[in-house]
Protein backbone atom coordinates (compact mmCIF):
# COMPACT_ATOMS: atom_id res chain seq x y z
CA UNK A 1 -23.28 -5.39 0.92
CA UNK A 2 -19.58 -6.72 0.41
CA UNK A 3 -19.11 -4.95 -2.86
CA UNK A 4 -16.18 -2.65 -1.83
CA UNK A 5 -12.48 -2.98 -0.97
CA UNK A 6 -10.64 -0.55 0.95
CA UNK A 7 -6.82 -1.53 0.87
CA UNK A 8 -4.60 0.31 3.73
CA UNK A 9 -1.24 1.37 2.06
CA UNK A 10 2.47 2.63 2.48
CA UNK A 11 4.31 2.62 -1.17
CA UNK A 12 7.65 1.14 1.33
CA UNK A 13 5.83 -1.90 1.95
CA UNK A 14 7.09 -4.56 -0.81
CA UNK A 15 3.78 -6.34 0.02
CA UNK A 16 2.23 -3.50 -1.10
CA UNK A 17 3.58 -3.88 -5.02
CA UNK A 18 2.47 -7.92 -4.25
CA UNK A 19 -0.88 -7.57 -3.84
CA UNK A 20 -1.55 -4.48 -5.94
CA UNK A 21 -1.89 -6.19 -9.46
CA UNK A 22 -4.10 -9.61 -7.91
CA UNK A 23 -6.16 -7.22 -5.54
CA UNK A 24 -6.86 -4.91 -8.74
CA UNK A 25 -7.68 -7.83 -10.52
CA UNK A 26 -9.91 -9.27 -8.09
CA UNK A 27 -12.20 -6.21 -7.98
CA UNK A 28 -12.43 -6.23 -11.30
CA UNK A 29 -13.92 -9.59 -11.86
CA UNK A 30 -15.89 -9.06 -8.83
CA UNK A 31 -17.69 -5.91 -10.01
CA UNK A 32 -16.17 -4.75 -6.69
CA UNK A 33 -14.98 -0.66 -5.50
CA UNK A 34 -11.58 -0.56 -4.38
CA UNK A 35 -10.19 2.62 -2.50
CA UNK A 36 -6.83 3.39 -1.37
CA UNK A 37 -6.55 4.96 2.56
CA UNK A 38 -2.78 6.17 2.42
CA UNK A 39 -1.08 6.08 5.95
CA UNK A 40 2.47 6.66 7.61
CA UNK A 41 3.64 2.38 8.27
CA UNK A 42 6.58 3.84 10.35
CA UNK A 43 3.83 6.18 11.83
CA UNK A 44 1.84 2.40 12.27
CA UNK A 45 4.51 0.90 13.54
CA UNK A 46 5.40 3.14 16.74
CA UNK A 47 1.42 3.13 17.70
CA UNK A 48 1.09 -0.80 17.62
CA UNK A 49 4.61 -1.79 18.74
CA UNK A 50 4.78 -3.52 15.26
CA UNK A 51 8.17 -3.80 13.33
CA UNK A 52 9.21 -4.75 9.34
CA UNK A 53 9.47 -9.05 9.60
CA UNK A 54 13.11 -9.12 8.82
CA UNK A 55 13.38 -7.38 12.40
CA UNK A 56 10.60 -8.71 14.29
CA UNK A 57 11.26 -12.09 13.71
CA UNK A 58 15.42 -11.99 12.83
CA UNK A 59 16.00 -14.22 16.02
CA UNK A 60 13.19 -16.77 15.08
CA UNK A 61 15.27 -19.88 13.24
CA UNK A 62 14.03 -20.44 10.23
CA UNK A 63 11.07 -18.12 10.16
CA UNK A 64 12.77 -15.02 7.84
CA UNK A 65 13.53 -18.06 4.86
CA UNK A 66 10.36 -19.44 5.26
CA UNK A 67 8.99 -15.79 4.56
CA UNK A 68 11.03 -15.45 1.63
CA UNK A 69 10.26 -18.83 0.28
CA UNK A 70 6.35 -17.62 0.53
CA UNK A 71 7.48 -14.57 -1.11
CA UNK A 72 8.65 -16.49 -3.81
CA UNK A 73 5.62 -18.84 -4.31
CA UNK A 74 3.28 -15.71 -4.07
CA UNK A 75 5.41 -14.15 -7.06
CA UNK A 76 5.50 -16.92 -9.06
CA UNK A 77 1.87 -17.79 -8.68
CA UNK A 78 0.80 -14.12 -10.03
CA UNK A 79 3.62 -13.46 -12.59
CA UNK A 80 5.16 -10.54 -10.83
CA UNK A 81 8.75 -11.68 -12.45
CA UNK A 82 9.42 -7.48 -12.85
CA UNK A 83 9.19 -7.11 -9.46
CA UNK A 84 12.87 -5.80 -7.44
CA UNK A 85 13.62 -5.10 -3.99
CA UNK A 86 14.08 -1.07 -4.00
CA UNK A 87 18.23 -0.28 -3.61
CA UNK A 88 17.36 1.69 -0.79
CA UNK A 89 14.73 -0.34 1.06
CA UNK A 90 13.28 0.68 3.55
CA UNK A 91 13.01 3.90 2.35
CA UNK A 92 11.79 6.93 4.31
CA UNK A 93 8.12 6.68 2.46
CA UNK A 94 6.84 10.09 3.92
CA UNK A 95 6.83 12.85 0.98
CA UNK A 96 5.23 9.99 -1.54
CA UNK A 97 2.27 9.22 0.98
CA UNK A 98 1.78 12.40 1.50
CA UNK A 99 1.64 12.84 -2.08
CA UNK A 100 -0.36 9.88 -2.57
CA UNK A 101 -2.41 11.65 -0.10
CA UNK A 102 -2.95 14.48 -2.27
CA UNK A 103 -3.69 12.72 -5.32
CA UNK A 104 -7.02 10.47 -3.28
CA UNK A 105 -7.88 14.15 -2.49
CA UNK A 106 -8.43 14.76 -6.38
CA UNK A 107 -10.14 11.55 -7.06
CA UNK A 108 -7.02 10.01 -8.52
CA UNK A 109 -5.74 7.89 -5.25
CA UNK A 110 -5.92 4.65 -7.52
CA UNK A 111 -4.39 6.45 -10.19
CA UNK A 112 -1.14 7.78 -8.20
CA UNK A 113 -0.69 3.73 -6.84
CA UNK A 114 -0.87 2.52 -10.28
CA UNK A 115 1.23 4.76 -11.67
CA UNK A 116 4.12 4.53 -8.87
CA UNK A 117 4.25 1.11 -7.75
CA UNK A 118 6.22 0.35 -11.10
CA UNK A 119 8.38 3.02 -10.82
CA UNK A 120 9.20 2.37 -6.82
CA UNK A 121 9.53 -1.85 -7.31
CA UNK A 122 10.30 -2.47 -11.11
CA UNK A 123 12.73 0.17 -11.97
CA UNK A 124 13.81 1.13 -8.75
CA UNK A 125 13.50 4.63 -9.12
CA UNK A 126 15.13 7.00 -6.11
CA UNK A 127 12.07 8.10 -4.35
CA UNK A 128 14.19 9.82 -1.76
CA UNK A 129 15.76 12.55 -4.24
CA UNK A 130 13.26 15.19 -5.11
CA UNK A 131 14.34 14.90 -8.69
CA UNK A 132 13.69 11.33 -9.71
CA UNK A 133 10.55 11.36 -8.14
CA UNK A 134 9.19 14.82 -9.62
CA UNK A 135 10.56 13.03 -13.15
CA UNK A 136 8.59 9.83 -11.79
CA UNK A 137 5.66 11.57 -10.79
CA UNK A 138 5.32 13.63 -13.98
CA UNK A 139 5.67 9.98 -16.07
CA UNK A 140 2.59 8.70 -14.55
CA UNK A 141 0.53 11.62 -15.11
CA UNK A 142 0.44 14.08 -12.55
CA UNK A 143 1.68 17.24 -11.49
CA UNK A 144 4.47 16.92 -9.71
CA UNK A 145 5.11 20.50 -8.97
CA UNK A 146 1.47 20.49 -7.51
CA UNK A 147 2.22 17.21 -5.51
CA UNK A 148 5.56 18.57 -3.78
CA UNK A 149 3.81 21.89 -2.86
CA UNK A 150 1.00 19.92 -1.20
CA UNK A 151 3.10 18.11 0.53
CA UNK A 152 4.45 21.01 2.50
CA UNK A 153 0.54 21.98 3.55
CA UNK A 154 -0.72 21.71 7.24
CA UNK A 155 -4.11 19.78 5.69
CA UNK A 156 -2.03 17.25 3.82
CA UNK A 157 0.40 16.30 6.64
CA UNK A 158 -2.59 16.29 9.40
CA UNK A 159 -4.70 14.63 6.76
CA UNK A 160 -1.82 11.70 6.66
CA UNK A 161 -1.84 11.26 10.37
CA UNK A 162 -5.45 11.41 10.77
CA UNK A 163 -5.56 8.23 8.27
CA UNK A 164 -2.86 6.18 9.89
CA UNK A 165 -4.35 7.23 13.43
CA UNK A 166 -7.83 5.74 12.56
CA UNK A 167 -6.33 2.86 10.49
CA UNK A 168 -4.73 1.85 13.92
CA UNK A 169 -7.66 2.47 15.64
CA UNK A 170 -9.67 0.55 13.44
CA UNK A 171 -7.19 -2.74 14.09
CA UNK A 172 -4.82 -2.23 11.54
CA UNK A 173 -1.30 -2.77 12.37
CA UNK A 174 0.92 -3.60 8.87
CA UNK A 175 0.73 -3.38 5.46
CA UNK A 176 -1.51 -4.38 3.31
CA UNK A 177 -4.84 -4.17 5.69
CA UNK A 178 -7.88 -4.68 3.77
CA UNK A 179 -11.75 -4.00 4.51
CA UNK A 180 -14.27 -5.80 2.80
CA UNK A 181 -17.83 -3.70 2.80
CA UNK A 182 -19.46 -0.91 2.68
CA UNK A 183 -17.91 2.64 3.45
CA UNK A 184 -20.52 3.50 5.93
CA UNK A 185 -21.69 -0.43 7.22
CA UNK A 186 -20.08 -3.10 8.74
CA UNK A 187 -16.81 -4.14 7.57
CA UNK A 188 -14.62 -7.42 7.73
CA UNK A 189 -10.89 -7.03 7.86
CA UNK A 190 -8.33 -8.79 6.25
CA UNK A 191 -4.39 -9.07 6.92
CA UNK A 192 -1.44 -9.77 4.14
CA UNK A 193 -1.25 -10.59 0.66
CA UNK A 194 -2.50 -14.24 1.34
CA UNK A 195 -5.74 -13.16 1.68
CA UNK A 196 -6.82 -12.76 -1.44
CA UNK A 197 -8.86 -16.16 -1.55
CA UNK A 198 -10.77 -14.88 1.14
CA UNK A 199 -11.29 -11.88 0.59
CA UNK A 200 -12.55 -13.46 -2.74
CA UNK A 201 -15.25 -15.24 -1.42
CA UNK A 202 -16.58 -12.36 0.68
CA UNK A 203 -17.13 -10.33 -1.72
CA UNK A 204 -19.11 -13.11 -3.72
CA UNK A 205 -21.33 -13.37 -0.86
CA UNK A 206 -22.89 -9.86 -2.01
């Protein structure tokens, strides 16, 4: 039965923040599950031979402003007017998904994404000094101090590339990769924020 959504994610990926908000809305008016599966994208990205858009496809005319221009549409179409490329994209994501890690450990993986998403891509927060992200952190409701020591742990940072190595295994090869189904069945998979439509109707199939 199509009545869960599991939504492959990297806080560095600005689709990420894009689909967030519709994808949680989605679920919700679908009666649907959604769980987060936290992964390493530069991890991804060496195992598939994938690369961020703006480098894969700089020396494709015209393809980059098209991008942007769909960008644009997608933002407009679901209100996301708060929504600012990080200073310091692309940022080295690796101590927040290992957090984020840490947190779907606890229960609270949808939690730690809701939390930090506004932080990372509406305020613009420094994720790569300890500091502002503890501070961060402790704003949405979690212990940072707990976080940043898990971090450091051998079953956190094999846990991480455990999920990105199956994710990969499993076809994924960018952020945001979605599965439609259940945990333990057969599931469909989904690529990019412009899937939501179908992703929509699969999960109305039941």
């Amino acid at each position: 039965m199509a009545n869960r959504v599991e939504l492959i994610f990297d806080f560095v990926s600005p689709n990420a923040y894009m689909i967030w908000w519709p994808l949680r809305d989605l679920v919700k008016r679908t009666g649907a599950e959604l769980d987060v599966t936290p992964v390493f994208l530069g991890g991804m990205h060496k195992l598939t031979g994938n690369a961020p858009p703006m480098i894969r496809d700089a020396d494709v005319k015209g393809k980059v402003e098209y991008s942007m221009l769909e960008m644009r549409r997608f933002i407009e179409k679901h209100q996301l007017s708060k929504y600012k490329l990080h200073p310091k994209f692309p940022f080295n994501s690796i101590t927040l998904q290992r957090m984020l890690f840490a947190a779907d450990q606890d229960g609270r993986g949808v939690q730690f994404v809701e939390g930090m998403l506004p932080a990372i891509w509406e305020q613009g927060v420094d994720v790569t000094d300890p500091e502002a992200l503890g501070a961060a952190v402790a704003a949405a409701g979690f212990d940072a101090k707990d976080l940043f020591e898990r971090t450091q742990t051998d079953e956190v940072k094999q846990g991480l590339v455990a999920n990105t190595d199956s994710a990969v295994e499993r076809g994924a090869f960018g952020i945001p990769t979605l599965y439609v189904g259940p945990k333990d069945g057969p599931q469909d998979m989904f690529f990019g924020k412009e899937r939501l439509a179908q992703i929509e109707e699969e999960l109305e199939k039941g």
